[in-house]
Protein backbone atom coordinates (compact mmCIF):
# COMPACT_ATOMS: atom_id res chain seq x y z
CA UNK A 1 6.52 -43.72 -31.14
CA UNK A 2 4.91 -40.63 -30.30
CA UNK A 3 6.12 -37.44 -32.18
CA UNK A 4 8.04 -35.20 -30.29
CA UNK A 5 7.01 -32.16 -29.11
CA UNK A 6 6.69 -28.80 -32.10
CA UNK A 7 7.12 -25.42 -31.95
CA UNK A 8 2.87 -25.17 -31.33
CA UNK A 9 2.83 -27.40 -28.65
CA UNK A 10 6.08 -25.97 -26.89
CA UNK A 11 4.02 -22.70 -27.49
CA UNK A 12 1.10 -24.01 -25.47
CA UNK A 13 3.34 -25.39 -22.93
CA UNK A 14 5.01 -22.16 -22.06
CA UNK A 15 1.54 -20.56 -21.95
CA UNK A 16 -0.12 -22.89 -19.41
CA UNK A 17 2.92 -22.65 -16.99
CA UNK A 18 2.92 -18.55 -17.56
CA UNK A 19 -1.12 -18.61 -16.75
CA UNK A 20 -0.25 -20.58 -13.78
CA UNK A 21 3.34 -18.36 -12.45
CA UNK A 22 5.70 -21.34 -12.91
CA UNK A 23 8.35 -18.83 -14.32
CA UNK A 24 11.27 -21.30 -13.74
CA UNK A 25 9.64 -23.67 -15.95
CA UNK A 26 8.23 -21.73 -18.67
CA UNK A 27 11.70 -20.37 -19.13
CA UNK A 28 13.03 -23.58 -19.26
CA UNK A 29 10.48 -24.62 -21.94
CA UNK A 30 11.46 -21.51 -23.55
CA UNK A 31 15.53 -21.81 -23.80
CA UNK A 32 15.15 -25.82 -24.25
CA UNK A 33 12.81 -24.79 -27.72
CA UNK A 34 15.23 -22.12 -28.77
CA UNK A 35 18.08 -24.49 -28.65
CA UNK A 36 16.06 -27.09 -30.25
CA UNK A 37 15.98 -24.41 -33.35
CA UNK A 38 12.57 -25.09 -33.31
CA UNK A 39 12.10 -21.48 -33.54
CA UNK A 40 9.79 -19.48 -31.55
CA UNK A 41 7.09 -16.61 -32.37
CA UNK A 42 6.19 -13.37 -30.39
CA UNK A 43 3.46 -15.04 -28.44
CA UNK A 44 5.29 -17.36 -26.85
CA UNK A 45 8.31 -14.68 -26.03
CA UNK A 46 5.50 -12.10 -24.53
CA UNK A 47 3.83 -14.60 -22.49
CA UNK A 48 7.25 -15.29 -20.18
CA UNK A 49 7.74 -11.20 -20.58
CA UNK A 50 4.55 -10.08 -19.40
CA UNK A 51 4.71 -12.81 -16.14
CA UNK A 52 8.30 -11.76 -15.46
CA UNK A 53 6.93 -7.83 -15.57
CA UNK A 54 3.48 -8.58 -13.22
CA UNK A 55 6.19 -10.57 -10.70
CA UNK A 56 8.37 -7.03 -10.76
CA UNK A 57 11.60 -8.57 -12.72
CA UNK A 58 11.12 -6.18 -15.20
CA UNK A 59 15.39 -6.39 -16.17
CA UNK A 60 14.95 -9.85 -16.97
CA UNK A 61 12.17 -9.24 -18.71
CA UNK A 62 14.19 -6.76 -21.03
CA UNK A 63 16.81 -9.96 -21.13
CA UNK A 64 14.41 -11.70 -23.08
CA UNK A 65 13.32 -9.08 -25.54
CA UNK A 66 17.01 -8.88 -26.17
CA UNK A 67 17.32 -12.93 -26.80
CA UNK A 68 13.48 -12.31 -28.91
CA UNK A 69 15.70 -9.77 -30.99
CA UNK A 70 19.07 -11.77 -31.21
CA UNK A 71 16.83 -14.84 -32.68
CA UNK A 72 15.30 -12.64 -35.14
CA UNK A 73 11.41 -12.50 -33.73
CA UNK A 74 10.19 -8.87 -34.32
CA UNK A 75 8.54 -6.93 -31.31
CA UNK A 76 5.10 -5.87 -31.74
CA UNK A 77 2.69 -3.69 -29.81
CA UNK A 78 2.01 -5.95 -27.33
CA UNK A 79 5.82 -6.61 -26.18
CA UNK A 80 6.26 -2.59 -25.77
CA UNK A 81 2.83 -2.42 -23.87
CA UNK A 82 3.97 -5.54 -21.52
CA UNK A 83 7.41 -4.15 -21.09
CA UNK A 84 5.62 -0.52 -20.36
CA UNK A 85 3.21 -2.05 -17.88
CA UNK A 86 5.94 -3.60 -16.32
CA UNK A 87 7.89 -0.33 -15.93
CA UNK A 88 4.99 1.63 -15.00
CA UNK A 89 4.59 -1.11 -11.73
CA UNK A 90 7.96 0.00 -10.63
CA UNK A 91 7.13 3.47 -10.57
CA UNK A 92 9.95 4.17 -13.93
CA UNK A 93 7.80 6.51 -15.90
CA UNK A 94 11.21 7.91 -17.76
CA UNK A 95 11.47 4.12 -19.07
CA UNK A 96 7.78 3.57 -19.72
CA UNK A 97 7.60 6.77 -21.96
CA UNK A 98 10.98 5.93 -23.40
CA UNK A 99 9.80 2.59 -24.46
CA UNK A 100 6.47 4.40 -25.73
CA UNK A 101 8.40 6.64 -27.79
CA UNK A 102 10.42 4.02 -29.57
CA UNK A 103 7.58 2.20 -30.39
CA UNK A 104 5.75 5.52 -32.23
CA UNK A 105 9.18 5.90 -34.01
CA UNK A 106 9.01 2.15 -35.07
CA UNK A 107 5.78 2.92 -36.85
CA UNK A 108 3.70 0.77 -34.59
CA UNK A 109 0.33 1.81 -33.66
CA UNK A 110 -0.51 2.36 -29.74
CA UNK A 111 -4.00 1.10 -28.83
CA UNK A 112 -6.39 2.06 -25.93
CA UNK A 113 -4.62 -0.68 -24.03
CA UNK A 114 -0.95 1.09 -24.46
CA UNK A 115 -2.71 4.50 -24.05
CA UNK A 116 -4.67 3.37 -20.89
CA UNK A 117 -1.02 1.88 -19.49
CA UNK A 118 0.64 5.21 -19.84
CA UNK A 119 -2.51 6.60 -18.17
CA UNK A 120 -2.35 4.60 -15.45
CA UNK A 121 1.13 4.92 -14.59
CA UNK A 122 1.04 8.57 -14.38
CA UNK A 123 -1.74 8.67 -12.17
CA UNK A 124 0.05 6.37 -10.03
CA UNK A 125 2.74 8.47 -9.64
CA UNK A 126 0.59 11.80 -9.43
CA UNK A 127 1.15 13.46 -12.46
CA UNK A 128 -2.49 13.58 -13.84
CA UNK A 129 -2.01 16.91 -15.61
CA UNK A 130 0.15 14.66 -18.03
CA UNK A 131 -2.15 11.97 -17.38
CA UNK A 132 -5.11 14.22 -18.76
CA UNK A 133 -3.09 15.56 -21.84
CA UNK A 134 -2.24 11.62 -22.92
CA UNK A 135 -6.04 10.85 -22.58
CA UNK A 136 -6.39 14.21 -24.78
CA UNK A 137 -4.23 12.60 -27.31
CA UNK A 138 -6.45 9.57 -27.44
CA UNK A 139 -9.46 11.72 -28.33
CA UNK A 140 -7.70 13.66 -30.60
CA UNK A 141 -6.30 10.46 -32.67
CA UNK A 142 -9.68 9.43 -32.94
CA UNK A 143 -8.50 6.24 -30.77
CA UNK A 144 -11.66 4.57 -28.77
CA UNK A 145 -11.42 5.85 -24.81
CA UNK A 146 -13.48 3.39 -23.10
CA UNK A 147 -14.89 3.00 -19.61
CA UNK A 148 -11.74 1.50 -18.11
CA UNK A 149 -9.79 4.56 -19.48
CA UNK A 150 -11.93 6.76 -18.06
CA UNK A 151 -12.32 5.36 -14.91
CA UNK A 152 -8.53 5.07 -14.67
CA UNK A 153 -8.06 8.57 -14.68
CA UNK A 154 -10.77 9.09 -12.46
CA UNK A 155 -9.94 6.99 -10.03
CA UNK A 156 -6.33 8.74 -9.79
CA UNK A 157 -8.06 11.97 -9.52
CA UNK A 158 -10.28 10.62 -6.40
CA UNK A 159 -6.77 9.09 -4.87
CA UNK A 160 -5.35 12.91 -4.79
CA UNK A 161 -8.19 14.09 -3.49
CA UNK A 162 -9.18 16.05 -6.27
CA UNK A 163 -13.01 15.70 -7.10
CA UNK A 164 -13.67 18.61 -8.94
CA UNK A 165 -11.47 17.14 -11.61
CA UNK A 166 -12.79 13.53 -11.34
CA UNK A 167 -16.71 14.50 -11.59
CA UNK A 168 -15.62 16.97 -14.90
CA UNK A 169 -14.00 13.59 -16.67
CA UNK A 170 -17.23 11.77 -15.21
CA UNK A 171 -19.12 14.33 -17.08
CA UNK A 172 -17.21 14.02 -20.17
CA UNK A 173 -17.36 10.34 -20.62
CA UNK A 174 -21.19 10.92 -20.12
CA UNK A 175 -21.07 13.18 -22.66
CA UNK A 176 -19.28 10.75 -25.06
CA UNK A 177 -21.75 8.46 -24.67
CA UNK A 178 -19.48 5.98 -22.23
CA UNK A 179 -21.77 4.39 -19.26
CA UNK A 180 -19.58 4.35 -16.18
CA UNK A 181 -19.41 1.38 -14.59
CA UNK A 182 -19.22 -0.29 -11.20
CA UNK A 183 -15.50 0.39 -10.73
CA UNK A 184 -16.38 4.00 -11.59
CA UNK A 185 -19.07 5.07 -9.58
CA UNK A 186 -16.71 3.01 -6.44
CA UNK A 187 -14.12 4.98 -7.46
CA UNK A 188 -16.11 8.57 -7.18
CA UNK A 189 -17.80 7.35 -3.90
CA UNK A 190 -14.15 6.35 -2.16
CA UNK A 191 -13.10 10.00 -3.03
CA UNK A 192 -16.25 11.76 -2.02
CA UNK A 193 -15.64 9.62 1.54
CA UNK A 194 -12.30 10.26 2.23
CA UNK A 195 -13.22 13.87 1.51
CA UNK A 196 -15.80 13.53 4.47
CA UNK A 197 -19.20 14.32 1.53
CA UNK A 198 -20.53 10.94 2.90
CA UNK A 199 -23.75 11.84 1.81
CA UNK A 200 -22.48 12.75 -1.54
CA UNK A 201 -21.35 9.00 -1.73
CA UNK A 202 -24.94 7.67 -0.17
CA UNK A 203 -26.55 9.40 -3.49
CA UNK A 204 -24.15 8.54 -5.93
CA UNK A 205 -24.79 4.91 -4.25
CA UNK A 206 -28.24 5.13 -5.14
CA UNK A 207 -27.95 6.53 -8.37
CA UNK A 208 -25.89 3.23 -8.97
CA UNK A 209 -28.83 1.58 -7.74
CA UNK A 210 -31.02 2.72 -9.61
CA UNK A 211 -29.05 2.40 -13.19
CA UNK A 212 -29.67 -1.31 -12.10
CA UNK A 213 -25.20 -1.31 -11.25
CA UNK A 214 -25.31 -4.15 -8.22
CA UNK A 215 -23.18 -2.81 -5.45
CA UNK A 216 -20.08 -5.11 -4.45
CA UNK A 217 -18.08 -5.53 -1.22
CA UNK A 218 -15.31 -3.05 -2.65
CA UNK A 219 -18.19 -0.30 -2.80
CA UNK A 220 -19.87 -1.00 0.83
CA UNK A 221 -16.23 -0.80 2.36
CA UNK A 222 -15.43 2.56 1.05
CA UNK A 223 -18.96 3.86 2.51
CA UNK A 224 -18.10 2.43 5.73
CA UNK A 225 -14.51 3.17 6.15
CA UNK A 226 -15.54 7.20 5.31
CA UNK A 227 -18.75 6.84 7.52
CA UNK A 228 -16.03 5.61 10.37
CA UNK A 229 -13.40 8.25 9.62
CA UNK A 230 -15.77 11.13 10.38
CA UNK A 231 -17.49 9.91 13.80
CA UNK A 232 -20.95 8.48 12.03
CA UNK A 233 -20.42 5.05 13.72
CA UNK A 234 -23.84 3.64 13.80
CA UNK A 235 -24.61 4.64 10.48
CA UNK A 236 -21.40 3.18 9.04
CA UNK A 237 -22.59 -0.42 11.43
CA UNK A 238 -26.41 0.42 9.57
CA UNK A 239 -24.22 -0.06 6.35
CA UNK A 240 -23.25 -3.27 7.03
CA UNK A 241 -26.42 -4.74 8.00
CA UNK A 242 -27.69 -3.45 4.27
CA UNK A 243 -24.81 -4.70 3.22
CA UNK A 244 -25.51 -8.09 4.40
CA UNK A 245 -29.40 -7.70 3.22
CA UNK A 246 -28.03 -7.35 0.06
CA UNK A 247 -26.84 -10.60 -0.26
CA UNK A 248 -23.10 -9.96 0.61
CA UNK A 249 -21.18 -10.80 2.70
CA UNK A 250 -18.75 -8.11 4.91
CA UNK A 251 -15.03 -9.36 4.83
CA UNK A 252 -12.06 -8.99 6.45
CA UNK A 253 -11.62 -5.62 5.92
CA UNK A 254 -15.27 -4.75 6.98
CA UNK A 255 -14.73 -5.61 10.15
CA UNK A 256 -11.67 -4.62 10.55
CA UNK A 257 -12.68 -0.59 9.88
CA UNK A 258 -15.70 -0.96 12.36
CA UNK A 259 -13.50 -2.69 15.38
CA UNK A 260 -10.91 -0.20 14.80
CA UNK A 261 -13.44 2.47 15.16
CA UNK A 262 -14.81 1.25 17.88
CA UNK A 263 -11.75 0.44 19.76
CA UNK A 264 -11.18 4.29 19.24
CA UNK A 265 -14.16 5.23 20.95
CA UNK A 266 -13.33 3.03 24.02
CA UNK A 267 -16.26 0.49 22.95
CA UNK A 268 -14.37 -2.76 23.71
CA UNK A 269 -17.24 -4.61 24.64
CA UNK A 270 -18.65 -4.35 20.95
CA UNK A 271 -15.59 -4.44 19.31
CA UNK A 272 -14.54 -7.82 21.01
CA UNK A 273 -18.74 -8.59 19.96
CA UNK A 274 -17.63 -7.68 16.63
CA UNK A 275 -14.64 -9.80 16.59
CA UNK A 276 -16.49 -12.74 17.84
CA UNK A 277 -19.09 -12.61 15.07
CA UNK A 278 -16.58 -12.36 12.41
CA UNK A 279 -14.65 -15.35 13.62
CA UNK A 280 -18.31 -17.62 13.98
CA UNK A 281 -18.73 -16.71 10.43
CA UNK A 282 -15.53 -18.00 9.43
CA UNK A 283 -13.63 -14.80 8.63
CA UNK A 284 -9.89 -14.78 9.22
CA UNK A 285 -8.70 -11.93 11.09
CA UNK A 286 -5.92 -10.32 9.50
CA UNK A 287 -3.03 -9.08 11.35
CA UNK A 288 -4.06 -5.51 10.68
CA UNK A 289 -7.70 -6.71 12.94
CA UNK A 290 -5.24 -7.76 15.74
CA UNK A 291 -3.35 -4.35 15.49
CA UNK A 292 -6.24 -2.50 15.96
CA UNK A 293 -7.18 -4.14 18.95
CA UNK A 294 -3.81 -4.26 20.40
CA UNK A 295 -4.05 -0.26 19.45
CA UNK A 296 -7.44 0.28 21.62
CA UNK A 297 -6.08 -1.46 24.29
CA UNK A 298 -2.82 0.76 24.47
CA UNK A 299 -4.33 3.99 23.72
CA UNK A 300 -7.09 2.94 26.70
CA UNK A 301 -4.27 2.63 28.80
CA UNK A 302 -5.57 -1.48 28.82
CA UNK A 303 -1.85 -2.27 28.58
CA UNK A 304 -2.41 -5.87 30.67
CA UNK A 305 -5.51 -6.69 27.67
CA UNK A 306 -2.94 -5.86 25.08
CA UNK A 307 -0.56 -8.49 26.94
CA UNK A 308 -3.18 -11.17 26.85
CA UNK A 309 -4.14 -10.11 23.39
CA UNK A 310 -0.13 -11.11 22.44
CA UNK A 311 -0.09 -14.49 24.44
CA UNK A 312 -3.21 -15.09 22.80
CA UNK A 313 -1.74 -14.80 19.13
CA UNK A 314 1.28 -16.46 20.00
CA UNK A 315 -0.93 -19.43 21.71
CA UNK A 316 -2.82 -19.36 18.51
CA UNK A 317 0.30 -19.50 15.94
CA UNK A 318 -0.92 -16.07 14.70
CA UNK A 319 2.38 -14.04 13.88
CA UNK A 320 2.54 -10.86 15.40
CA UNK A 321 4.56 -8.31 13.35
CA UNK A 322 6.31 -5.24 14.44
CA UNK A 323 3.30 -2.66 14.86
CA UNK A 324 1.85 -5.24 17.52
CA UNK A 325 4.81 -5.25 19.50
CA UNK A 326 5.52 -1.69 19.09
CA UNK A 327 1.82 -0.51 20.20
CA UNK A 328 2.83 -2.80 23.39
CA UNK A 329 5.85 -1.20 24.06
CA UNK A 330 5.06 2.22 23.54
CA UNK A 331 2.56 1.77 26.69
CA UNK A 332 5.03 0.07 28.53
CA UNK A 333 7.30 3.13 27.81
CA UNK A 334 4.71 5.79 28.95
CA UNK A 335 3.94 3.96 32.05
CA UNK A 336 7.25 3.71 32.56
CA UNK A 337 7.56 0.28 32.61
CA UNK A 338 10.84 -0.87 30.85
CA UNK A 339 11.27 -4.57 32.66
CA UNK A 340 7.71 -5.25 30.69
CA UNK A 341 9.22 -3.26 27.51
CA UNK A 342 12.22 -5.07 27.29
CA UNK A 343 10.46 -8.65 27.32
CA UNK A 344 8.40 -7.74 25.14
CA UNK A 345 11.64 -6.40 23.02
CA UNK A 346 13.24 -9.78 23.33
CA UNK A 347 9.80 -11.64 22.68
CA UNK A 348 10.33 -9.52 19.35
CA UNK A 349 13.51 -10.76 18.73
CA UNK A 350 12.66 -14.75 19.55
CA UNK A 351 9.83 -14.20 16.97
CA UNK A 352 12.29 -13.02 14.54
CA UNK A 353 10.22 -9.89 14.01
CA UNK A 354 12.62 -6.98 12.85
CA UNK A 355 13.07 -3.80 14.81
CA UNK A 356 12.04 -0.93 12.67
CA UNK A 357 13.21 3.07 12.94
CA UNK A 358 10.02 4.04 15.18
CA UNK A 359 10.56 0.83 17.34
CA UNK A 360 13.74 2.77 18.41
CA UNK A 361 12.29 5.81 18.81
CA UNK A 362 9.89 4.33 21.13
CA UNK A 363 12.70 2.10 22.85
CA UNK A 364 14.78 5.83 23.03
CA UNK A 365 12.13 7.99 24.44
CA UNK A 366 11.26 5.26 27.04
CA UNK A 367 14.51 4.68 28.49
CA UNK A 368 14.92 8.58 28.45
CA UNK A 369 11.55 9.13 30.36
CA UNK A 370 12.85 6.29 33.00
CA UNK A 371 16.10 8.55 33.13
CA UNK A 372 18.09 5.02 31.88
CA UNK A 373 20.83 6.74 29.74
CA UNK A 374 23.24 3.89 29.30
CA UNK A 375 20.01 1.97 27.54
CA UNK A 376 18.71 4.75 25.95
CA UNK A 377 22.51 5.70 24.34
CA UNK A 378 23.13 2.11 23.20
CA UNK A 379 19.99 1.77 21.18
CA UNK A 380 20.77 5.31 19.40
CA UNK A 381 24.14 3.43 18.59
CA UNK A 382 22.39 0.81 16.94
CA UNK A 383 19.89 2.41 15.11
CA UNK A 384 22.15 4.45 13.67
CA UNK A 385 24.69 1.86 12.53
CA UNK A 386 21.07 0.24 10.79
CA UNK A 387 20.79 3.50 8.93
CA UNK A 388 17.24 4.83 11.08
CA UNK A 389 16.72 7.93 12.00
CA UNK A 390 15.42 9.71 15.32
CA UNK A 391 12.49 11.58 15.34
CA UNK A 392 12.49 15.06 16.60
CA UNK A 393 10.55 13.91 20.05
CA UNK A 394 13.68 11.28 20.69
CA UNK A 395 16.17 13.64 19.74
CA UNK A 396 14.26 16.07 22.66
CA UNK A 397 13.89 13.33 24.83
CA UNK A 398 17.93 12.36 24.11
CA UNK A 399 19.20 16.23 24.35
CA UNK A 400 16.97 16.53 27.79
CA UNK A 401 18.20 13.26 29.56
CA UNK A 402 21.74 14.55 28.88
CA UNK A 403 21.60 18.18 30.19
CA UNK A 404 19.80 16.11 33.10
CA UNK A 405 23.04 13.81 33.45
CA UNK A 406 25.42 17.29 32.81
CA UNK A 407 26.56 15.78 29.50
CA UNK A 408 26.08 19.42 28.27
CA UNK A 409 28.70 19.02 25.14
CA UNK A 410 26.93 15.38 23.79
CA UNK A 411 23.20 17.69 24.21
CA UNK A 412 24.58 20.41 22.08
CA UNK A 413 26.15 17.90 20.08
CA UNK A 414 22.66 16.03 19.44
CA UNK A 415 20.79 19.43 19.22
CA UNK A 416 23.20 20.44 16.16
CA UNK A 417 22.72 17.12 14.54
CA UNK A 418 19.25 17.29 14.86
CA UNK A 419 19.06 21.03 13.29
CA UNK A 420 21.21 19.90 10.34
CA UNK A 421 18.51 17.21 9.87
CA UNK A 422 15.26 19.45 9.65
CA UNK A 423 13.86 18.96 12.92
CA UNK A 424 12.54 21.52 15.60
CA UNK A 425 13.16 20.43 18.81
CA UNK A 426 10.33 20.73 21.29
CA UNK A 427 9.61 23.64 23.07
CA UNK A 428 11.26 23.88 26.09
CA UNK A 429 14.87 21.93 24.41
CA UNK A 430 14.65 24.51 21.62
CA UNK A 431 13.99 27.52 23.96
CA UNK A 432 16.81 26.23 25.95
CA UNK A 433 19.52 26.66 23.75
CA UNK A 434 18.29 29.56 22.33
CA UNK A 435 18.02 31.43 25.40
CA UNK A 436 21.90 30.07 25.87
CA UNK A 437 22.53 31.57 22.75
CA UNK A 438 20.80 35.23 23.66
CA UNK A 439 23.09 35.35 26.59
């Protein structure tokens, strides 16, 4: 008869179906040894911890540090710098340095990897001042700050649009003898795109280059998504073809910025070219592709190719969500077309796509515009029982349509609401009332 199973190879078991995200079972695995009294050992305990942080469940995470605890397994360093990944995720810095803390009071040493956690949180949620000061600490505990460290901080220095900052702790790990890396140099030339220094990221490209770094797909995109958000087209669709001379392949994404950009300059010839090539190379359109075309047809005033464009994806089994059908509607709504709008509103609803708060702003300002105020009252109604708010053009459009139908005191009403909420009404609403007032 075969053996049965030990604490080692329950151990192993729990690990393999961790590796693999079968929670349910590794937990299983985990009570069934426990009860067993086989025991367990801190491994095992942080391997179901650190899969039930990366999958967000960071309170039943802390369930099972308790249970680690109750069966007498000590936490280490790695537990606290799981459980303080997994708080840093959810945006709960007061936890994650909480948890940080007690571990320094429990005499337990905090490694680059705990260090580099913190870091990363904090630059996550903006606050690289404190960010900095941490990686300070580091150097000033002698503790090893590698490239990923670095880059870390960097990289939430390019994110905030800070460069000045991210080039200095460039600099520094330079200075310290650390060789950025791929993810660093991407990093630098994303920020130096989104701040429009394109050619700043073409020569930090080649300096890459030339350190013998091999560009990815990661690095390409961010040259061609800042080439496209500041008009340089052709040199962003130049890009690609290096890009593809290189040896790699442009993905989803790829084509994706280029189609939106040139569905944006009213070049729907080479953006449906564009679209065509990616699906005869195999490349799955995203929904976010589709959007963008649905966009250029609406803001082209192409409302009927935006139609086709939905019959297409339905034909297709490609779900639409609810930016497609709100583009649609919004150009039904300007041209004043609210039989097409509200088919498309029920299509919405036979989908099972959710209505979202600018879907009712759209619905709102569209029945206003078509002077329906019976429509455009009932879906106010209802997007305020949802908990959505009106935006300060719907509250105009409302507050006009009402002084049009002489419902003077429901206007004023709306117009008081919509003060109390922040919003300036637009012009000719707000100079209404106030040159009611002045009288």
């Amino acid at each position: 008869m075969p053996s049965p199973p030990d604490v080692v190879t329950y151990g192993t078991m729990v690990h393999g179906y961790c590796v693999h995200g079968e929670l349910e079972i590794a937990v299983r695995l985990l009570d069934e040894m426990v009860t067993k009294g086989l025991g367990s050992n801190v491994t095992v305990y942080t391997s179901v911890i650190a899969l039930l942080c990366n999958k967000g469940q960071v309170s039943d995470a802390l369930r099972v540090v308790e249970d680690m605890v109750m069966h007498g397994v000590a936490l280490d360093a790695v537990v606290f710098t799981t459980v303080m990944s997994g708080f840093c995720s959810k945006g709960d810095l007061v936890a994650a340095r909480r948890w940080f803390e007690e571990m320094q009071k429990r005499g337990l040493a905090a490694d680059g990897v705990t260090y580099t956690t913190l870091i990363n949180g904090l630059c996550r949620a903006g606050e690289l001042k404190e960010a900095d000061r941490v990686l300070r600490e580091m150097v000033d505990k002698g503790l090893d700050v590698d490239v990923v460290t670095y880059t870390v901080l960097i990289d939430g220095y390019c994110k905030r649009g800070n460069m000045v900052e991210a080039f200095r702790v460039h600099n520094e790990m330079v200075r310290r003898r650390v060789a950025p890396n791929l993810v660093t140099y991407t990093a630098l030339s994303d920020g130096l795109c989104k701040q429009g220094d394109v050619h700043g990221a073409n020569e930090l490209l080649h300096e890459m280059c030339n350190k013998g770094l091999e560009l990815n797909v990661y690095t390409y995109n961010s040259l061609i998504n800042g080439l496209c958000k500041f008009g340089n087209l052709e040199q962003a669709m130049r890009i690609m073809t290096e890009m593809e001379s290189a040896g790699l392949k442009p993905d989803v994404y790829t084509y994706t910025t280029l189609i939106d950009t040139l569905c944006k300059s009213g070049e729907f010839d080479r953006a449906h070219s564009l679209l065509q090539e990616m699906l005869d190379k195999g490349i799955k359109p995203s929904i976010a592709t589709y959007n963008v075309l649905m966009n250029g047809f609406c803001m082209s005033g192409r409302v009927e190719g935006g139609k086709k464009l939905l019959d297409w994806m339905l034909e297709k089994n490609v779900r639409p969500n609810v930016v497609t059908y709100n583009s649609l509607m919004k150009q039904y709504c300007i041209d004043k077309n609210m039989k097409s709008t509200t088919e498309i509103y029920k299509g919405m609803h036979s989908q099972e796509v959710a209505p979202n708060e600018n879907t009712y702003n759209i619905l709102i300002k569209g029945h206003c515009k078509s002077r329906n105020m019976k429509e455009a009252l009932y879906f106010h109604n209802e997007m305020m029982e949802k908990g959505f708010k009106l935006s300060a053009s719907a509250y105009s459009a409302l507050i006009r349509l009402l002084n049009k139908k002489k419902k003077f005191a429901e206007a004023r009403g709306l117009f008081d609401e919509m003060r109390k909420e922040g919003l300036t009404a637009e012009p000719d609403v707000y100079s209404f009332y106030i040159d009611l007032n002045s009288k």
